[in-house]
PDB file of N, CA and C in Angstrom:
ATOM      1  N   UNK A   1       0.842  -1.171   0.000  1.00  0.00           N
ATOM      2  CA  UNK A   1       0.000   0.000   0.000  1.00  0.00           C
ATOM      3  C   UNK A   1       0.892   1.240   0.000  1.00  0.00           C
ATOM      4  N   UNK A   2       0.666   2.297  -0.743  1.00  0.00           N
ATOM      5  CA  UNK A   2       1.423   3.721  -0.937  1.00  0.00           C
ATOM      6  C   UNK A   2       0.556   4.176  -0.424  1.00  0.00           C
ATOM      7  N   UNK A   3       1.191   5.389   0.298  1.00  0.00           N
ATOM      8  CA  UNK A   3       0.442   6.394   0.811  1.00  0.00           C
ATOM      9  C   UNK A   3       0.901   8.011   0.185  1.00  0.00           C
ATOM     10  N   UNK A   4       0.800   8.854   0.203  1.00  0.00           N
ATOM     11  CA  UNK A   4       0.855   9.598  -0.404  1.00  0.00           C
ATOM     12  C   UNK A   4       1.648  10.828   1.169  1.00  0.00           C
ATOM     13  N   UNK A   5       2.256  11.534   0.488  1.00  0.00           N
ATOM     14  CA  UNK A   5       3.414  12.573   1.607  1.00  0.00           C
ATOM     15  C   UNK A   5       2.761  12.896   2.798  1.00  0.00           C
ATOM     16  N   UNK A   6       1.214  13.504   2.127  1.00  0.00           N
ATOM     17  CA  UNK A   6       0.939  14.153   2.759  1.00  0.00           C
ATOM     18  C   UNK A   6      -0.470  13.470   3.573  1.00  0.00           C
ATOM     19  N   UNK A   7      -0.474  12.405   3.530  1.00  0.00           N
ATOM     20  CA  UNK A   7      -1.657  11.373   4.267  1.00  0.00           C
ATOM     21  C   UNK A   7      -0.453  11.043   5.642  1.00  0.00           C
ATOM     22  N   UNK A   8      -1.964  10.940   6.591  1.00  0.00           N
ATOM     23  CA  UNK A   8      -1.185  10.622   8.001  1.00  0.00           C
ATOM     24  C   UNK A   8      -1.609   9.230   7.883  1.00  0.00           C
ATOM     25  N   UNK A   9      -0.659   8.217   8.613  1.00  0.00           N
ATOM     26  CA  UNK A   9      -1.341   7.250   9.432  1.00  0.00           C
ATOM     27  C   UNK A   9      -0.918   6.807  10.479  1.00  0.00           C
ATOM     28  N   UNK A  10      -1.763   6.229  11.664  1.00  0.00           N
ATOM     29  CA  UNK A  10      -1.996   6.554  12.785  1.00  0.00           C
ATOM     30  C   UNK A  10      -1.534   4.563  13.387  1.00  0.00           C
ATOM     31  N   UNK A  11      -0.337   4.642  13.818  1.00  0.00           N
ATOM     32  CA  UNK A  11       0.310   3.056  14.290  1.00  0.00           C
ATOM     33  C   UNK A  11       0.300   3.392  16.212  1.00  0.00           C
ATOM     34  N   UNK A  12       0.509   1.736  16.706  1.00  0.00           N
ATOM     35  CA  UNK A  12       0.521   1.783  18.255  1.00  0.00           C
ATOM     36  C   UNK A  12       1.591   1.349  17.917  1.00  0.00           C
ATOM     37  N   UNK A  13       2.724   2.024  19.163  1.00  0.00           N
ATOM     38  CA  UNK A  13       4.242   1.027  19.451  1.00  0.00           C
ATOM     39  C   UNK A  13       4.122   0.863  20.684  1.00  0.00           C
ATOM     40  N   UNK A  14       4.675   0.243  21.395  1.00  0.00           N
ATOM     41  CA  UNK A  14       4.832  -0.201  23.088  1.00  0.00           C
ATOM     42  C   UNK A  14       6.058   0.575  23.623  1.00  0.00           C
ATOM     43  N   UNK A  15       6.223   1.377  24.681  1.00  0.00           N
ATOM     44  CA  UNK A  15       7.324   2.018  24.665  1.00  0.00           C
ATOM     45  C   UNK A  15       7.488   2.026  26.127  1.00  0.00           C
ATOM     46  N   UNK A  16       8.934   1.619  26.695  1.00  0.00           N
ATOM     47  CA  UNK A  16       9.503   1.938  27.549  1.00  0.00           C
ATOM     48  C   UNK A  16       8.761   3.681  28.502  1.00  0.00           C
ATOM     49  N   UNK A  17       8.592   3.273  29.627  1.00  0.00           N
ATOM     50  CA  UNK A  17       7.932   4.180  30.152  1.00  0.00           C
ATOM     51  C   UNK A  17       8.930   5.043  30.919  1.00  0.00           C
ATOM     52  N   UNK A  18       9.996   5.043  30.870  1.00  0.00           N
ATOM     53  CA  UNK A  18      11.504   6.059  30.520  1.00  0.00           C
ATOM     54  C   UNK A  18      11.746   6.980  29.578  1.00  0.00           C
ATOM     55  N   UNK A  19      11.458   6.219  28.493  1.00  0.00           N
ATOM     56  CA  UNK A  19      11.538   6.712  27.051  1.00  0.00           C
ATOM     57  C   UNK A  19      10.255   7.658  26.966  1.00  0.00           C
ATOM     58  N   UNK A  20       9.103   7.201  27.475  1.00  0.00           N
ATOM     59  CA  UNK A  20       7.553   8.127  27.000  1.00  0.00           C
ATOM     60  C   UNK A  20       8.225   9.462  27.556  1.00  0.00           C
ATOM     61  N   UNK A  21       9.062   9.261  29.131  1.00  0.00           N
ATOM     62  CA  UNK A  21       8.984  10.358  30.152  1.00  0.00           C
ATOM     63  C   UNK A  21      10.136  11.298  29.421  1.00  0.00           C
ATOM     64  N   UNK A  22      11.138  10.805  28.722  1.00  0.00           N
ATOM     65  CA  UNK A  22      12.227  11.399  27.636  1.00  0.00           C
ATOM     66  C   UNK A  22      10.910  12.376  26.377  1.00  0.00           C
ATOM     67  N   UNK A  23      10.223  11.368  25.563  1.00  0.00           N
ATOM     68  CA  UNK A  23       9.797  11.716  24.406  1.00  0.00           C
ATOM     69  C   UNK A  23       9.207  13.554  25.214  1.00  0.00           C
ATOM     70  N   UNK A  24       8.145  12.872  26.192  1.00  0.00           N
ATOM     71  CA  UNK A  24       7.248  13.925  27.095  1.00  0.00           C
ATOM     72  C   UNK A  24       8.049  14.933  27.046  1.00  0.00           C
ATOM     73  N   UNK A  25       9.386  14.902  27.707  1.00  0.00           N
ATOM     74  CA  UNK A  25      10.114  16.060  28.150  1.00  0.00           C
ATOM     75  C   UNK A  25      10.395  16.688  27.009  1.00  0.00           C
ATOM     76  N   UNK A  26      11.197  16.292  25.771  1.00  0.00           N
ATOM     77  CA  UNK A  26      11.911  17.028  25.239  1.00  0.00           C
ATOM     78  C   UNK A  26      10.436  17.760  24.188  1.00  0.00           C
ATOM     79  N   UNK A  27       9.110  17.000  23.942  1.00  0.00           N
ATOM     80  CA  UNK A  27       7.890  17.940  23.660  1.00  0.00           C
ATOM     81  C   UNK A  27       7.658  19.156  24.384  1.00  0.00           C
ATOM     82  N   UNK A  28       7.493  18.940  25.740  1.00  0.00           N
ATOM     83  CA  UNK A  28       7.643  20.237  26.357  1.00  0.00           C
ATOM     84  C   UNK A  28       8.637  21.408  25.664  1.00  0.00           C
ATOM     85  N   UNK A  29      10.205  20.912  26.292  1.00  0.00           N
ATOM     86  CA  UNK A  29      11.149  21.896  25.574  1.00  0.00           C
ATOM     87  C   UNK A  29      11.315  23.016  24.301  1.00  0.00           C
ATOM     88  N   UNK A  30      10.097  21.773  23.134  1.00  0.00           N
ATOM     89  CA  UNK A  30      10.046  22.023  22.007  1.00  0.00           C
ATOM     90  C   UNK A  30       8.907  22.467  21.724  1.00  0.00           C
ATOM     91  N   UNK A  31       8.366  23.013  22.693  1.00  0.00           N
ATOM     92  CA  UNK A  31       6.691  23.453  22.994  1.00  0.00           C
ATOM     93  C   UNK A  31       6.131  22.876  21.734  1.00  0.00           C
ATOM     94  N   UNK A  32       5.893  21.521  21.366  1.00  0.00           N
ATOM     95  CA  UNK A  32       5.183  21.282  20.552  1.00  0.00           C
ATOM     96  C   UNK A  32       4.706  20.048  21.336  1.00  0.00           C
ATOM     97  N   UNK A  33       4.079  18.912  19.713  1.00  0.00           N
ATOM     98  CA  UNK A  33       3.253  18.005  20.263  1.00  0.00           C
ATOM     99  C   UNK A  33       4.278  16.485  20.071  1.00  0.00           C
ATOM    100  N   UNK A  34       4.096  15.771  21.582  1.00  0.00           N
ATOM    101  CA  UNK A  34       4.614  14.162  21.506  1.00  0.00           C
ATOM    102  C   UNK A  34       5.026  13.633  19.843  1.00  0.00           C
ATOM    103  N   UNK A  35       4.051  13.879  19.295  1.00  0.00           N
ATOM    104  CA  UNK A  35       3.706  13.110  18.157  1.00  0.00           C
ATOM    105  C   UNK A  35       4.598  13.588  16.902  1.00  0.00           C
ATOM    106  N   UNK A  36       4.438  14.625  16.707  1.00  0.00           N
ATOM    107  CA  UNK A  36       5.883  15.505  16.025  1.00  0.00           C
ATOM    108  C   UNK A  36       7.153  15.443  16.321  1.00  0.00           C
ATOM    109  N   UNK A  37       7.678  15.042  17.753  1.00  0.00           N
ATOM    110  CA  UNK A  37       8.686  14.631  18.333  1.00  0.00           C
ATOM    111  C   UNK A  37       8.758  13.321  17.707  1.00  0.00           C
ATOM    112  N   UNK A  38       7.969  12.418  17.708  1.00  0.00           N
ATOM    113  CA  UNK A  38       8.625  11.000  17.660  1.00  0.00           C
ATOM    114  C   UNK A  38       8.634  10.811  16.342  1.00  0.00           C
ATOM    115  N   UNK A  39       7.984  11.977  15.376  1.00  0.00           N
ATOM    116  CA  UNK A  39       7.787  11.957  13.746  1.00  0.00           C
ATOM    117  C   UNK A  39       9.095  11.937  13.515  1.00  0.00           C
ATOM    118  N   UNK A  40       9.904  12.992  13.845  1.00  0.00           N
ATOM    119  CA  UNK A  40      10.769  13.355  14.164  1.00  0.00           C
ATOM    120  C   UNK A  40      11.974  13.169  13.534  1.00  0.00           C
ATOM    121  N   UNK A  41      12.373  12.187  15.155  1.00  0.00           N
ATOM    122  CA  UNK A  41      12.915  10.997  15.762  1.00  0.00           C
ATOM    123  C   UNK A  41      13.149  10.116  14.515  1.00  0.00           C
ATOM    124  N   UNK A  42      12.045   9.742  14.497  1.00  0.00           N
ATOM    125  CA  UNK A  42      11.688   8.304  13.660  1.00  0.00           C
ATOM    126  C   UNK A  42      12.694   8.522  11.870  1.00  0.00           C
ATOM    127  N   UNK A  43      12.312   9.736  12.305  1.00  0.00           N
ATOM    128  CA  UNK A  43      12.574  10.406  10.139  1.00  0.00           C
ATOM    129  C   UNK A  43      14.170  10.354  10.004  1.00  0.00           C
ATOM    130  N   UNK A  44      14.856  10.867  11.236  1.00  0.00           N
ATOM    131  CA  UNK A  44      15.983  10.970  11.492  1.00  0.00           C
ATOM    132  C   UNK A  44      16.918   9.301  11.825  1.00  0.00           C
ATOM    133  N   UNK A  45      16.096   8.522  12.763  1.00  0.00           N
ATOM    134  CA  UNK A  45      16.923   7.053  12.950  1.00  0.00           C
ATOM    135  C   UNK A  45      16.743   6.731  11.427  1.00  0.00           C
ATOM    136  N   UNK A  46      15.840   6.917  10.863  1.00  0.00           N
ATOM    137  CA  UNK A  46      15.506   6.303   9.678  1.00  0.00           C
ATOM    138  C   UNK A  46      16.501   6.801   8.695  1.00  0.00           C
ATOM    139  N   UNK A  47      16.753   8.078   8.342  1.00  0.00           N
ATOM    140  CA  UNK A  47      17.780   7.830   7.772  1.00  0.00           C
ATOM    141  C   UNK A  47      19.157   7.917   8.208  1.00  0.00           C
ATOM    142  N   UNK A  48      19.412   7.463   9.176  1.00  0.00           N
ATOM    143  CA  UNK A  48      20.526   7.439   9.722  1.00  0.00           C
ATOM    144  C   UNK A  48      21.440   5.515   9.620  1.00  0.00           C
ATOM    145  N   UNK A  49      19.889   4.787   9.774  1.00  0.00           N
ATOM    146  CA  UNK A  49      19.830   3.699   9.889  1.00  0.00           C
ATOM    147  C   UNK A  49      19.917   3.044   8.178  1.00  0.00           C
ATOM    148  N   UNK A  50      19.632   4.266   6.998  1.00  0.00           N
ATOM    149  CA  UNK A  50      19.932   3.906   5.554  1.00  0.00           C
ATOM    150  C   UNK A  50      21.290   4.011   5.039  1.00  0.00           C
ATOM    151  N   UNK A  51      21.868   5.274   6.143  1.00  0.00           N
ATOM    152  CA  UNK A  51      23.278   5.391   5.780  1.00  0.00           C
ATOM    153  C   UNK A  51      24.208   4.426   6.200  1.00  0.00           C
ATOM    154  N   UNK A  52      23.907   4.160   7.585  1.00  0.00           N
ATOM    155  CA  UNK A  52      24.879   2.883   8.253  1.00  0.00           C
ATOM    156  C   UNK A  52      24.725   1.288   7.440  1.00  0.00           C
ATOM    157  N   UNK A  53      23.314   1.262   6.749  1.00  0.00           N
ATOM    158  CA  UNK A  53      23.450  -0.037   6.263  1.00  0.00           C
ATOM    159  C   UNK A  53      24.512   0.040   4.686  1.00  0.00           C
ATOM    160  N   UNK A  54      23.989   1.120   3.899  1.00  0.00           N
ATOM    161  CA  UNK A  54      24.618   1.457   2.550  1.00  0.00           C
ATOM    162  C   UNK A  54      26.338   1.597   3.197  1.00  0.00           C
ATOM    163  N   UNK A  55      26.700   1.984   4.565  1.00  0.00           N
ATOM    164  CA  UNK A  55      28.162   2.470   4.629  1.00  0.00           C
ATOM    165  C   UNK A  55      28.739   0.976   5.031  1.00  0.00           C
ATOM    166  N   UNK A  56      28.010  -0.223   5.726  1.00  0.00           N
ATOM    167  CA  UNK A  56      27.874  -1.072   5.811  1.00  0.00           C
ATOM    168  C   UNK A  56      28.568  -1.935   4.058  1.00  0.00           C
ATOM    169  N   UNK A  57      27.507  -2.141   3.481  1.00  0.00           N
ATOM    170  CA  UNK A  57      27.784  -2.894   2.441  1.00  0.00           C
ATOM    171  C   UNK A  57      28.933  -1.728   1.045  1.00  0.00           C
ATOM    172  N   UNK A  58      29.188  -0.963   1.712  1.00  0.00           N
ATOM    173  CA  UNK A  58      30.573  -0.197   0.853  1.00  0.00           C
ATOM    174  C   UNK A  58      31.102  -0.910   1.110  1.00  0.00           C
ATOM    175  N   UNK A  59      31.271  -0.936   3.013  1.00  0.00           N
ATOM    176  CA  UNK A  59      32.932  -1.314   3.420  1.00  0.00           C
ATOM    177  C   UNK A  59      33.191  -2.973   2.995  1.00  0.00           C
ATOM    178  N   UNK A  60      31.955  -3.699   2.898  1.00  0.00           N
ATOM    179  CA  UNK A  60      31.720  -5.180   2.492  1.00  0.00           C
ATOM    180  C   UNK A  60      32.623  -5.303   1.293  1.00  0.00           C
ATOM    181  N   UNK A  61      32.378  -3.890   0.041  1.00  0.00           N
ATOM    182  CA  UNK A  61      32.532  -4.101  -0.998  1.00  0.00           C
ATOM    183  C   UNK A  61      31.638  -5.016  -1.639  1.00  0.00           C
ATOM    184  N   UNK A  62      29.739  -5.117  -1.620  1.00  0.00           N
ATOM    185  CA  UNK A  62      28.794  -5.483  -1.800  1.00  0.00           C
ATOM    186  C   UNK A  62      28.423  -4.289  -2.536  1.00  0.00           C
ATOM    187  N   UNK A  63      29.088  -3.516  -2.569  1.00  0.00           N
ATOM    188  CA  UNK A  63      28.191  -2.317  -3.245  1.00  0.00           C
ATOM    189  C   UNK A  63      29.005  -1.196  -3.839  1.00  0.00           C
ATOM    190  N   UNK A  64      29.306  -0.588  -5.035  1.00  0.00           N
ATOM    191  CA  UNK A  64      29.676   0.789  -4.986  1.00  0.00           C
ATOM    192  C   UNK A  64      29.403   2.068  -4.418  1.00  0.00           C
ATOM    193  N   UNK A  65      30.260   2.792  -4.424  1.00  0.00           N
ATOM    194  CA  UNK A  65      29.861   4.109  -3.650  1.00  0.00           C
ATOM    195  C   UNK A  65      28.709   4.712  -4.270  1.00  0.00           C
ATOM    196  N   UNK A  66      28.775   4.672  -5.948  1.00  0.00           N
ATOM    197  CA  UNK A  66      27.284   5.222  -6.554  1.00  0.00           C
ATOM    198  C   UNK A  66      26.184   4.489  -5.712  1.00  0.00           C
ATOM    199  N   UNK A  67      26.150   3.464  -5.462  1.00  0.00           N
ATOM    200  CA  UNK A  67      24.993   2.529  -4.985  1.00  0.00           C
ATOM    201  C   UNK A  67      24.967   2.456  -3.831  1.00  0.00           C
ATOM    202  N   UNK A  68      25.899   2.931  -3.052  1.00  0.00           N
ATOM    203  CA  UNK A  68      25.731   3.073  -1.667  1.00  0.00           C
ATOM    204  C   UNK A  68      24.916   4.610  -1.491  1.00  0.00           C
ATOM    205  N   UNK A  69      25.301   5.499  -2.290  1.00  0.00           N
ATOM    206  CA  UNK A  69      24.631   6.791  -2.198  1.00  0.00           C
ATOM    207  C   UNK A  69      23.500   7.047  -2.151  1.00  0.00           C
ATOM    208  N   UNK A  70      23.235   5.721  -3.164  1.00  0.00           N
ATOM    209  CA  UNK A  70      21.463   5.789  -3.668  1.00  0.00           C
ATOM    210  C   UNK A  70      20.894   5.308  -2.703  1.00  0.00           C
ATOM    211  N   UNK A  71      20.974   4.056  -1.972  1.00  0.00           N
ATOM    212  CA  UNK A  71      20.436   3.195  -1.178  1.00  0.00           C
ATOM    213  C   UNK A  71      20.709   4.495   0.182  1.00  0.00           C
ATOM    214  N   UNK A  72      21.726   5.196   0.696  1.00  0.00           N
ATOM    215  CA  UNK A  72      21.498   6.659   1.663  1.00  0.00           C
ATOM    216  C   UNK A  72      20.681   7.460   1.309  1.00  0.00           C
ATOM    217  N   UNK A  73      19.708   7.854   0.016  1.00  0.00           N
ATOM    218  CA  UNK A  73      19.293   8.628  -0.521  1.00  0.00           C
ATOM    219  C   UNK A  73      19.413   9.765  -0.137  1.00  0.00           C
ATOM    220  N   UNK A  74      21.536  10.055  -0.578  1.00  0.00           N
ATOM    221  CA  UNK A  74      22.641  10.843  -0.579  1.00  0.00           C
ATOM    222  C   UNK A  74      23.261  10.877  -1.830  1.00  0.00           C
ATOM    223  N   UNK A  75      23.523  12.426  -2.317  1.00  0.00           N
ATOM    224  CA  UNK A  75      24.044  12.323  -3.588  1.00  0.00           C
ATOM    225  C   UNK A  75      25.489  11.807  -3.366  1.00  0.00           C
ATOM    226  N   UNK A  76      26.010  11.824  -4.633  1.00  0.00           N
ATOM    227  CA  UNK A  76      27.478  10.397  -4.452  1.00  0.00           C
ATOM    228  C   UNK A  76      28.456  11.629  -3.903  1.00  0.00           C
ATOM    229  N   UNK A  77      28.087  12.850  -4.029  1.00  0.00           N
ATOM    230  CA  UNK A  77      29.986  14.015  -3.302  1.00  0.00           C
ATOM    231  C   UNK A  77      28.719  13.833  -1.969  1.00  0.00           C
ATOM    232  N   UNK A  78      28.213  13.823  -1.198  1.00  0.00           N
ATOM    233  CA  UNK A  78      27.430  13.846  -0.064  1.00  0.00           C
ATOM    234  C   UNK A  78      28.046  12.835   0.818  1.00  0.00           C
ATOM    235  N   UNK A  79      28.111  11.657  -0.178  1.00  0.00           N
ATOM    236  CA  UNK A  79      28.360  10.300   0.191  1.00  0.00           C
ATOM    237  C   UNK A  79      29.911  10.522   0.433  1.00  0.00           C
ATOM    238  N   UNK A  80      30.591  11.185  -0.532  1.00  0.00           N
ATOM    239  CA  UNK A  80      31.847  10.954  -0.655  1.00  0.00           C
ATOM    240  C   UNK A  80      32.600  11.440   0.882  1.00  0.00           C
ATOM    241  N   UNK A  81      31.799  12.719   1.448  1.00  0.00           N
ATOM    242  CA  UNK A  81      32.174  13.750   2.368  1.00  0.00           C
ATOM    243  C   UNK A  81      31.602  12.875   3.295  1.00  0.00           C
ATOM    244  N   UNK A  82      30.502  12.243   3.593  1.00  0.00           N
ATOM    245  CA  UNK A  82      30.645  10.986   4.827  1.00  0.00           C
ATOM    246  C   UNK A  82      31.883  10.130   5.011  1.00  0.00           C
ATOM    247  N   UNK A  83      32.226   9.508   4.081  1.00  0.00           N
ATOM    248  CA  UNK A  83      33.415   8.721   4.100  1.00  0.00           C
ATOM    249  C   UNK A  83      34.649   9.536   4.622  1.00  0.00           C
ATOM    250  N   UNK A  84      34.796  10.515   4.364  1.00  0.00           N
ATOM    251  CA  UNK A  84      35.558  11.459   4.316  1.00  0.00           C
ATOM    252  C   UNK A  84      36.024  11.709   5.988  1.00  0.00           C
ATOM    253  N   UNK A  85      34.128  12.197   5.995  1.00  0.00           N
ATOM    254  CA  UNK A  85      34.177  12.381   7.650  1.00  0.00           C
ATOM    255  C   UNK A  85      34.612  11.293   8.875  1.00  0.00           C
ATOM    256  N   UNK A  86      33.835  10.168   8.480  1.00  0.00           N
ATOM    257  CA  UNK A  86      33.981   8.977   9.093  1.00  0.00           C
ATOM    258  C   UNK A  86      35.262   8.045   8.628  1.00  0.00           C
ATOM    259  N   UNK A  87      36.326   8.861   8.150  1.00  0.00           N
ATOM    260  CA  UNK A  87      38.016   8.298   7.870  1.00  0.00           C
ATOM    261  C   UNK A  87      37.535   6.769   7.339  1.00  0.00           C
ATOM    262  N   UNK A  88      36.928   6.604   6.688  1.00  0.00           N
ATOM    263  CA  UNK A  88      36.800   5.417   5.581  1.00  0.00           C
ATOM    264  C   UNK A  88      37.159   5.502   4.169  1.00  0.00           C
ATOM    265  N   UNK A  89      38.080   4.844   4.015  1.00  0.00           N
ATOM    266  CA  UNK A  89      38.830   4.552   2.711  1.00  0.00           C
ATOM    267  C   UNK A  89      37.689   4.381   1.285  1.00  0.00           C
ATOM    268  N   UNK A  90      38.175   5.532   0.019  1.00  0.00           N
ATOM    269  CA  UNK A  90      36.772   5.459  -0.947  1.00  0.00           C
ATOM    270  C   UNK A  90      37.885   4.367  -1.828  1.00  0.00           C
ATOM    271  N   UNK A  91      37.251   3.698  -2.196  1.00  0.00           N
ATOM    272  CA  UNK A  91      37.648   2.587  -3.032  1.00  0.00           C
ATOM    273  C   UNK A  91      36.892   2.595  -4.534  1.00  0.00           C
ATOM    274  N   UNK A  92      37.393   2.545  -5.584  1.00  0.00           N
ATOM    275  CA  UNK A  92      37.162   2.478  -6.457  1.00  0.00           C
ATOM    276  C   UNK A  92      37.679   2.266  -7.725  1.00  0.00           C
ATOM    277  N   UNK A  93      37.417   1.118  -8.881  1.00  0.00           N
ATOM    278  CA  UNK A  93      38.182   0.599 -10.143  1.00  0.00           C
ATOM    279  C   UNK A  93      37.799   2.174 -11.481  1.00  0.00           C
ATOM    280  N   UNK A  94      38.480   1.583 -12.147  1.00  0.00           N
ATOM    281  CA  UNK A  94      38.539   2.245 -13.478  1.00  0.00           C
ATOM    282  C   UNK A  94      36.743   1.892 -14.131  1.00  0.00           C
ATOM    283  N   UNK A  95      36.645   1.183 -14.040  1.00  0.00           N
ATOM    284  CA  UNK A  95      35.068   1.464 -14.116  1.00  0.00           C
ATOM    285  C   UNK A  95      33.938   1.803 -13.512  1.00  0.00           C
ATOM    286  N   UNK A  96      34.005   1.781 -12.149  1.00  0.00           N
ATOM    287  CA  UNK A  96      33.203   2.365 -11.649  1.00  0.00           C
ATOM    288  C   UNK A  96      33.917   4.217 -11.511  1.00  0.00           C
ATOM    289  N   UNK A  97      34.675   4.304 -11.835  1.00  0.00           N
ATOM    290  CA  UNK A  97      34.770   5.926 -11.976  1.00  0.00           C
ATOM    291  C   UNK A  97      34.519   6.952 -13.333  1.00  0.00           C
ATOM    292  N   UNK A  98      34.674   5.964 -14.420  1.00  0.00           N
ATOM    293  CA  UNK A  98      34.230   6.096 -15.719  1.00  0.00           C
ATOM    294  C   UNK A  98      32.384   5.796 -16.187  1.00  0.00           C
ATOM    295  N   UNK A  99      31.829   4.704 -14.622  1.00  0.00           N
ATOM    296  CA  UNK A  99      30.809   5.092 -15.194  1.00  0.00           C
ATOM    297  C   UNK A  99      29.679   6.508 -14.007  1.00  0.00           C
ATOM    298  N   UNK A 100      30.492   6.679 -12.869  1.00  0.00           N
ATOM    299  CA  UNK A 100      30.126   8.185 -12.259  1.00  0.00           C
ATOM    300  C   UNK A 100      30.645   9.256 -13.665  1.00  0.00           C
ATOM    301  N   UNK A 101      31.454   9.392 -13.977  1.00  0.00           N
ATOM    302  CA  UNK A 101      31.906  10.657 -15.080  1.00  0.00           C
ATOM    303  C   UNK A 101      30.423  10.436 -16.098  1.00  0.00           C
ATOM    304  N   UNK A 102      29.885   9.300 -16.641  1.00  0.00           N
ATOM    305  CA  UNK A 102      29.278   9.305 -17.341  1.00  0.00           C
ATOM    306  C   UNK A 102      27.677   9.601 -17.180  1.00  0.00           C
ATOM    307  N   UNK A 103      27.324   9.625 -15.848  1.00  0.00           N
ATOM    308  CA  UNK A 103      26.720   9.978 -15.261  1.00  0.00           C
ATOM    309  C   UNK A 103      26.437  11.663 -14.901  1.00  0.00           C
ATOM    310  N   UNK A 104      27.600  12.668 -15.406  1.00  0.00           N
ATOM    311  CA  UNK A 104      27.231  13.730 -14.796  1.00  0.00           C
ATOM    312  C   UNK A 104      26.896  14.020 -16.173  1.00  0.00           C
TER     313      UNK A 104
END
């Protein structure tokens, strides 16, 4: 099922009653609502959790950096400046750099 950007839908999670008293607080802080907080949250692990798997199967060498970028849905100099940041070695043959050139 697709949903469209701008359709809500409305899920139960079970949550640590630490964590509610965390989510609670930092809503306050942010004088807004719980629910926007954990939108949030969620948007952010989420892609945080696309980059670690794509930076994941680089370092495997399961994947090129073009294809690791895509799967971060990070452009490939975006991608490049993660690696960069996170002192990981960019690896790459004569063809996969001939077919990024061909690409721009």
């Amino acid at each position: 099922m697709y949903y469209s950007d701008c359709m809500s839908v409305v899920t139960t999670i079970r949550l640590d009653k630490n964590l509610l008293k965390s989510l609670n607080e930092l809503a306050r802080r942010e004088y807004t609502a719980r629910t926007k907080v954990v939108s949030e949250l969620i948007e952010i692990g989420l892609k945080e959790k696309l980059l670690l798997l794509a930076l994941e199967k680089y370092q495997k060498e399961k994947i090129t950096a073009w294809q690791a970028a895509s799967e971060a849905n990070v452009t490939l100099w975006e991608f490049l400046e993660i690696l960069k940041a996170r002192g990981i070695p960019f690896k790459t043959s004569e063809d996969e750099l001939r077919e990024m050139l061909e690409s721009l």
